[in-house]
Structures are given as C-alpha cells and as structure tokens.
C-alpha atoms as a PDB file:
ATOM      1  CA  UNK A   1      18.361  27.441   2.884  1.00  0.00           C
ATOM      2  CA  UNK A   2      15.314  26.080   2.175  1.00  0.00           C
ATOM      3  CA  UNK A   3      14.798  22.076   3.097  1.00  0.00           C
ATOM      4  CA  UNK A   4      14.313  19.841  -0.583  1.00  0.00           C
ATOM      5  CA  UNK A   5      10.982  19.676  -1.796  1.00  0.00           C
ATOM      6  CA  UNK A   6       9.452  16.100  -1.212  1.00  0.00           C
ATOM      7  CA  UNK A   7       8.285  14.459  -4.658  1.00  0.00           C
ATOM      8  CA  UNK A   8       5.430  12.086  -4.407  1.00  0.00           C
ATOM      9  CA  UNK A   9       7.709   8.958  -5.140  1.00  0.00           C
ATOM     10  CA  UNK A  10       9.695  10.302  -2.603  1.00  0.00           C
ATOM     11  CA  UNK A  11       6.905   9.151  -0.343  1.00  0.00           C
ATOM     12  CA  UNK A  12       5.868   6.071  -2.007  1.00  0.00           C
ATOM     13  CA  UNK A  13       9.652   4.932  -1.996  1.00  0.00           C
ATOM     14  CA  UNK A  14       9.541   5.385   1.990  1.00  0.00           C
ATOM     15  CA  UNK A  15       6.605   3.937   2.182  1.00  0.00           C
ATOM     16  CA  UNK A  16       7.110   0.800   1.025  1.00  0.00           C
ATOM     17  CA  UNK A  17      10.567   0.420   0.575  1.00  0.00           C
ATOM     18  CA  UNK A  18      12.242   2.774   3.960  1.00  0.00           C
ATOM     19  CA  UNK A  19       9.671   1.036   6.469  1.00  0.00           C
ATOM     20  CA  UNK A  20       9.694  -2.870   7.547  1.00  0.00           C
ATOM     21  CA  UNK A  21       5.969  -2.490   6.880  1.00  0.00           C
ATOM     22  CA  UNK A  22       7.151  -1.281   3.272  1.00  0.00           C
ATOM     23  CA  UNK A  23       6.504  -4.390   1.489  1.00  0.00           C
ATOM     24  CA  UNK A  24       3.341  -5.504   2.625  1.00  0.00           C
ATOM     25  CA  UNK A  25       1.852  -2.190   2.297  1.00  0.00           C
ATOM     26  CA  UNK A  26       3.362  -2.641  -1.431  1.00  0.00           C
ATOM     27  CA  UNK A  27       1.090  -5.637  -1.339  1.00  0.00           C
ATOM     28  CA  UNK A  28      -1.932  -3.965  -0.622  1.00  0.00           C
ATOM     29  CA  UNK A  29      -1.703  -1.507  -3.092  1.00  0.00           C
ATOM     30  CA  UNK A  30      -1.138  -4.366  -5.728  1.00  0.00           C
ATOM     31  CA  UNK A  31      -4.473  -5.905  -4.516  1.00  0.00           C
ATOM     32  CA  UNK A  32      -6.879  -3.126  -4.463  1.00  0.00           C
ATOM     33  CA  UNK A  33      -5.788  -2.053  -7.723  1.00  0.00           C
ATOM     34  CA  UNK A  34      -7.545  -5.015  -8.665  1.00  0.00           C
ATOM     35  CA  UNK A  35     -10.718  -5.008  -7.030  1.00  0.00           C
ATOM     36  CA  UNK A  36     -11.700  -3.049  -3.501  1.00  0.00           C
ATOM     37  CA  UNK A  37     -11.654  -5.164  -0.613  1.00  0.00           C
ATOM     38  CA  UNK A  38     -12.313  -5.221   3.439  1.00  0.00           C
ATOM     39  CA  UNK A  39     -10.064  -5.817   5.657  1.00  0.00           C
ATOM     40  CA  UNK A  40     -10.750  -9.263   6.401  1.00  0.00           C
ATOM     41  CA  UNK A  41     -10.657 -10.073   2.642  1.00  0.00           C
ATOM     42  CA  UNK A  42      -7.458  -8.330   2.912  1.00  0.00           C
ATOM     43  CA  UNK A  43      -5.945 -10.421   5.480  1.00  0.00           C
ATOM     44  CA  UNK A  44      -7.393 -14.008   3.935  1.00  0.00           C
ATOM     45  CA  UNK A  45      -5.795 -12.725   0.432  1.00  0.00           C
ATOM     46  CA  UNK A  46      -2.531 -11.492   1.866  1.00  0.00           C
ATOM     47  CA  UNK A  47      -1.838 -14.038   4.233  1.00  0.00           C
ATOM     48  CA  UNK A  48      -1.653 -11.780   7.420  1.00  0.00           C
ATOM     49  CA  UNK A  49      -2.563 -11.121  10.629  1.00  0.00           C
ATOM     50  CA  UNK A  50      -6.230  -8.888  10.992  1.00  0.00           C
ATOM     51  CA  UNK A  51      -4.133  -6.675  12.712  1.00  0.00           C
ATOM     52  CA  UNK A  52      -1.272  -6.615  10.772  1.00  0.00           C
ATOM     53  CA  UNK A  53      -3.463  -5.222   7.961  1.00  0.00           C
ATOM     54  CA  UNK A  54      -5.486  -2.843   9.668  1.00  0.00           C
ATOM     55  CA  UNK A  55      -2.336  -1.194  10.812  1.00  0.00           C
ATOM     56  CA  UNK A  56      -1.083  -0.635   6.937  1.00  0.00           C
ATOM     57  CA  UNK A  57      -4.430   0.610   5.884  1.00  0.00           C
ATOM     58  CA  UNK A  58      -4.056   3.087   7.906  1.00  0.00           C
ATOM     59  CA  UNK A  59      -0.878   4.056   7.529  1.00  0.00           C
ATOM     60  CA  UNK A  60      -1.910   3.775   3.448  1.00  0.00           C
ATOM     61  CA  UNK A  61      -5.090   6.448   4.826  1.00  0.00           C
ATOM     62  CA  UNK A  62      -3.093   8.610   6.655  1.00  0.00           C
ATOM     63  CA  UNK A  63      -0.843   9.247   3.476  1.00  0.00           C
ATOM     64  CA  UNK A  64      -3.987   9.387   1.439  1.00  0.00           C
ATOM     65  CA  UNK A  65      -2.726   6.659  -0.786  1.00  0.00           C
ATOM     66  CA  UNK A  66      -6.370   4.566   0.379  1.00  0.00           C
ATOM     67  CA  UNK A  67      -9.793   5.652   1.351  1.00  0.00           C
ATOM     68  CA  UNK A  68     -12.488   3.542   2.947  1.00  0.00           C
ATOM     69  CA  UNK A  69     -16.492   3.598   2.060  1.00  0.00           C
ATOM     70  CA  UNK A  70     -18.880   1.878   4.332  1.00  0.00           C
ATOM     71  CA  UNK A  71     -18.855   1.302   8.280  1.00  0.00           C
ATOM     72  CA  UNK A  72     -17.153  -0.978  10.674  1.00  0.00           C
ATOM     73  CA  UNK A  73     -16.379  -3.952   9.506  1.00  0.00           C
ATOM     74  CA  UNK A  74     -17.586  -3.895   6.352  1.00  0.00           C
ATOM     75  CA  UNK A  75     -15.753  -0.714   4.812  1.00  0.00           C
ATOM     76  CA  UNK A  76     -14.417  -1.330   1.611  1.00  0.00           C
ATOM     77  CA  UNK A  77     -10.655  -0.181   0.714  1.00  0.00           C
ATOM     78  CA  UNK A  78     -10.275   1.795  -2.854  1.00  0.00           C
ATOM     79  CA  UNK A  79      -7.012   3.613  -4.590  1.00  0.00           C
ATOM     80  CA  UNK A  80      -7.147   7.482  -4.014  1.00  0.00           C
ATOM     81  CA  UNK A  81      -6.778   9.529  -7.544  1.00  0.00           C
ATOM     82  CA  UNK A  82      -3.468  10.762  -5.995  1.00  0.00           C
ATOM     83  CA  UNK A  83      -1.412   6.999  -6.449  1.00  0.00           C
ATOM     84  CA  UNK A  84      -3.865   6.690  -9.489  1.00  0.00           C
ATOM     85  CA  UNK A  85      -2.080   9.426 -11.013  1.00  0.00           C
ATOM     86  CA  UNK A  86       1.194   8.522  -9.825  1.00  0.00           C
ATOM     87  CA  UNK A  87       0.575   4.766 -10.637  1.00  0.00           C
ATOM     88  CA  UNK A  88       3.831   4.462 -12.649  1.00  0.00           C
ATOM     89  CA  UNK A  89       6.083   5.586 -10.055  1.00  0.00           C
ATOM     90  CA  UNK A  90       4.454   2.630  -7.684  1.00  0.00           C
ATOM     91  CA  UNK A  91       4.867  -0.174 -10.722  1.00  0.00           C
ATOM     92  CA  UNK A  92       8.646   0.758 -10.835  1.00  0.00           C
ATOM     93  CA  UNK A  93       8.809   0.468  -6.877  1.00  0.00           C
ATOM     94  CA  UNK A  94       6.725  -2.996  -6.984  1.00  0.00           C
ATOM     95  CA  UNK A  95       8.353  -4.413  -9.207  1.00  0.00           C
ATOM     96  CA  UNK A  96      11.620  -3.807  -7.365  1.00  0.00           C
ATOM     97  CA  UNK A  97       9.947  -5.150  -4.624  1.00  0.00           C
ATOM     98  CA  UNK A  98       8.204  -7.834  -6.170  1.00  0.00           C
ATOM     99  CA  UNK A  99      11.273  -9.384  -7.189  1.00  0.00           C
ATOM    100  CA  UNK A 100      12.941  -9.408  -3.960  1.00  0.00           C
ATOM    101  CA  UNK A 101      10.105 -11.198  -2.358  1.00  0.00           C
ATOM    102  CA  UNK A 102       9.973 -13.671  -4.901  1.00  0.00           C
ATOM    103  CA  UNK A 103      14.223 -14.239  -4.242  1.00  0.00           C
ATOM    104  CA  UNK A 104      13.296 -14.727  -0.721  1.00  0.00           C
ATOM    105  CA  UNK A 105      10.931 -17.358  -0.976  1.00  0.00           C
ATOM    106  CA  UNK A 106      12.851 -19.501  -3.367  1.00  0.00           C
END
C-alpha cells in the first residue's frame, strides 16, 4: 500500500505548528507578506536573535515557501507563488497561531 499523499497544508501545518520553530516561522511569513525584508530587518521587527532568523529563512527556503534576491547581507526575503497560492490555508493556521501567542503573553 501506497504511503498518503502529502497536501500542501499538510506541510505548512508542520511547519509552523509540528516544529518549536513553528511559530516564529509563522511570524515571518506574516511579515513578508507585507513588505520584503533582510534579515536584519527581520530580526529588529521580530524581536529575535540574527541567528535565530537566519535559521527559519532557511528552513522557509528549503521548503520553497521564501526566496531571496540580492547578495550577502543585503538579500531581500519575498513569498514564493507556491504559499501565494495556498495563502488561505496559512491565514487559517496563523490565526490559530496568532491567538495562542497572544494568550501567552497576557
């Protein structure tokens, strides 16, 4: 017998949700759907450690969910059309997710 076949939101919901990382890579998404940013912009927006981010953008790159343009420092972050076209499935998942963060910090 064949294994399942993996839907996207299958791997958007392991992503951010299966993975301690989850969330903040969540978070990332949320932010360059608003405007493309570096990583440094990244971490001053997000709160995090340089490292921290660089780590989730490529995890995000690896699983084609980002793509970078530029060199070195300097490379800007943008959506791939792939969680473009799926960008429902992620609004249900952050807004689950959203709403546990925000439980947290009260």
């Amino acid at each position: 017998m064949a294994p399942p076949t993996r839907t996207f939101k299958h791997l958007l919901l392991w992503l951010f949700t299966g993975t301690r990382g989850g969330p903040n890579r969540a978070r990332i998404i949320a932010v360059l759907r608003e405007e493309p940013m570096n990583t440094n912009q990244l971490r001053i927006h997000l709160n995090l450690d340089y490292r921290t981010v660089k780590h989730h953008l490529e995890v995000l790159t690896d699983n084609e969910l980002i793509y970078s343009m530029g060199d070195g420092y300097g490379s800007m972050f943008f959506l791939t059309p792939k969680i473009e076209d799926h960008i429902e499935d992620f609004e249900e998942i952050w807004d689950s997710i959203s709403e546990k963060l925000e439980e947290e910090n009260n």
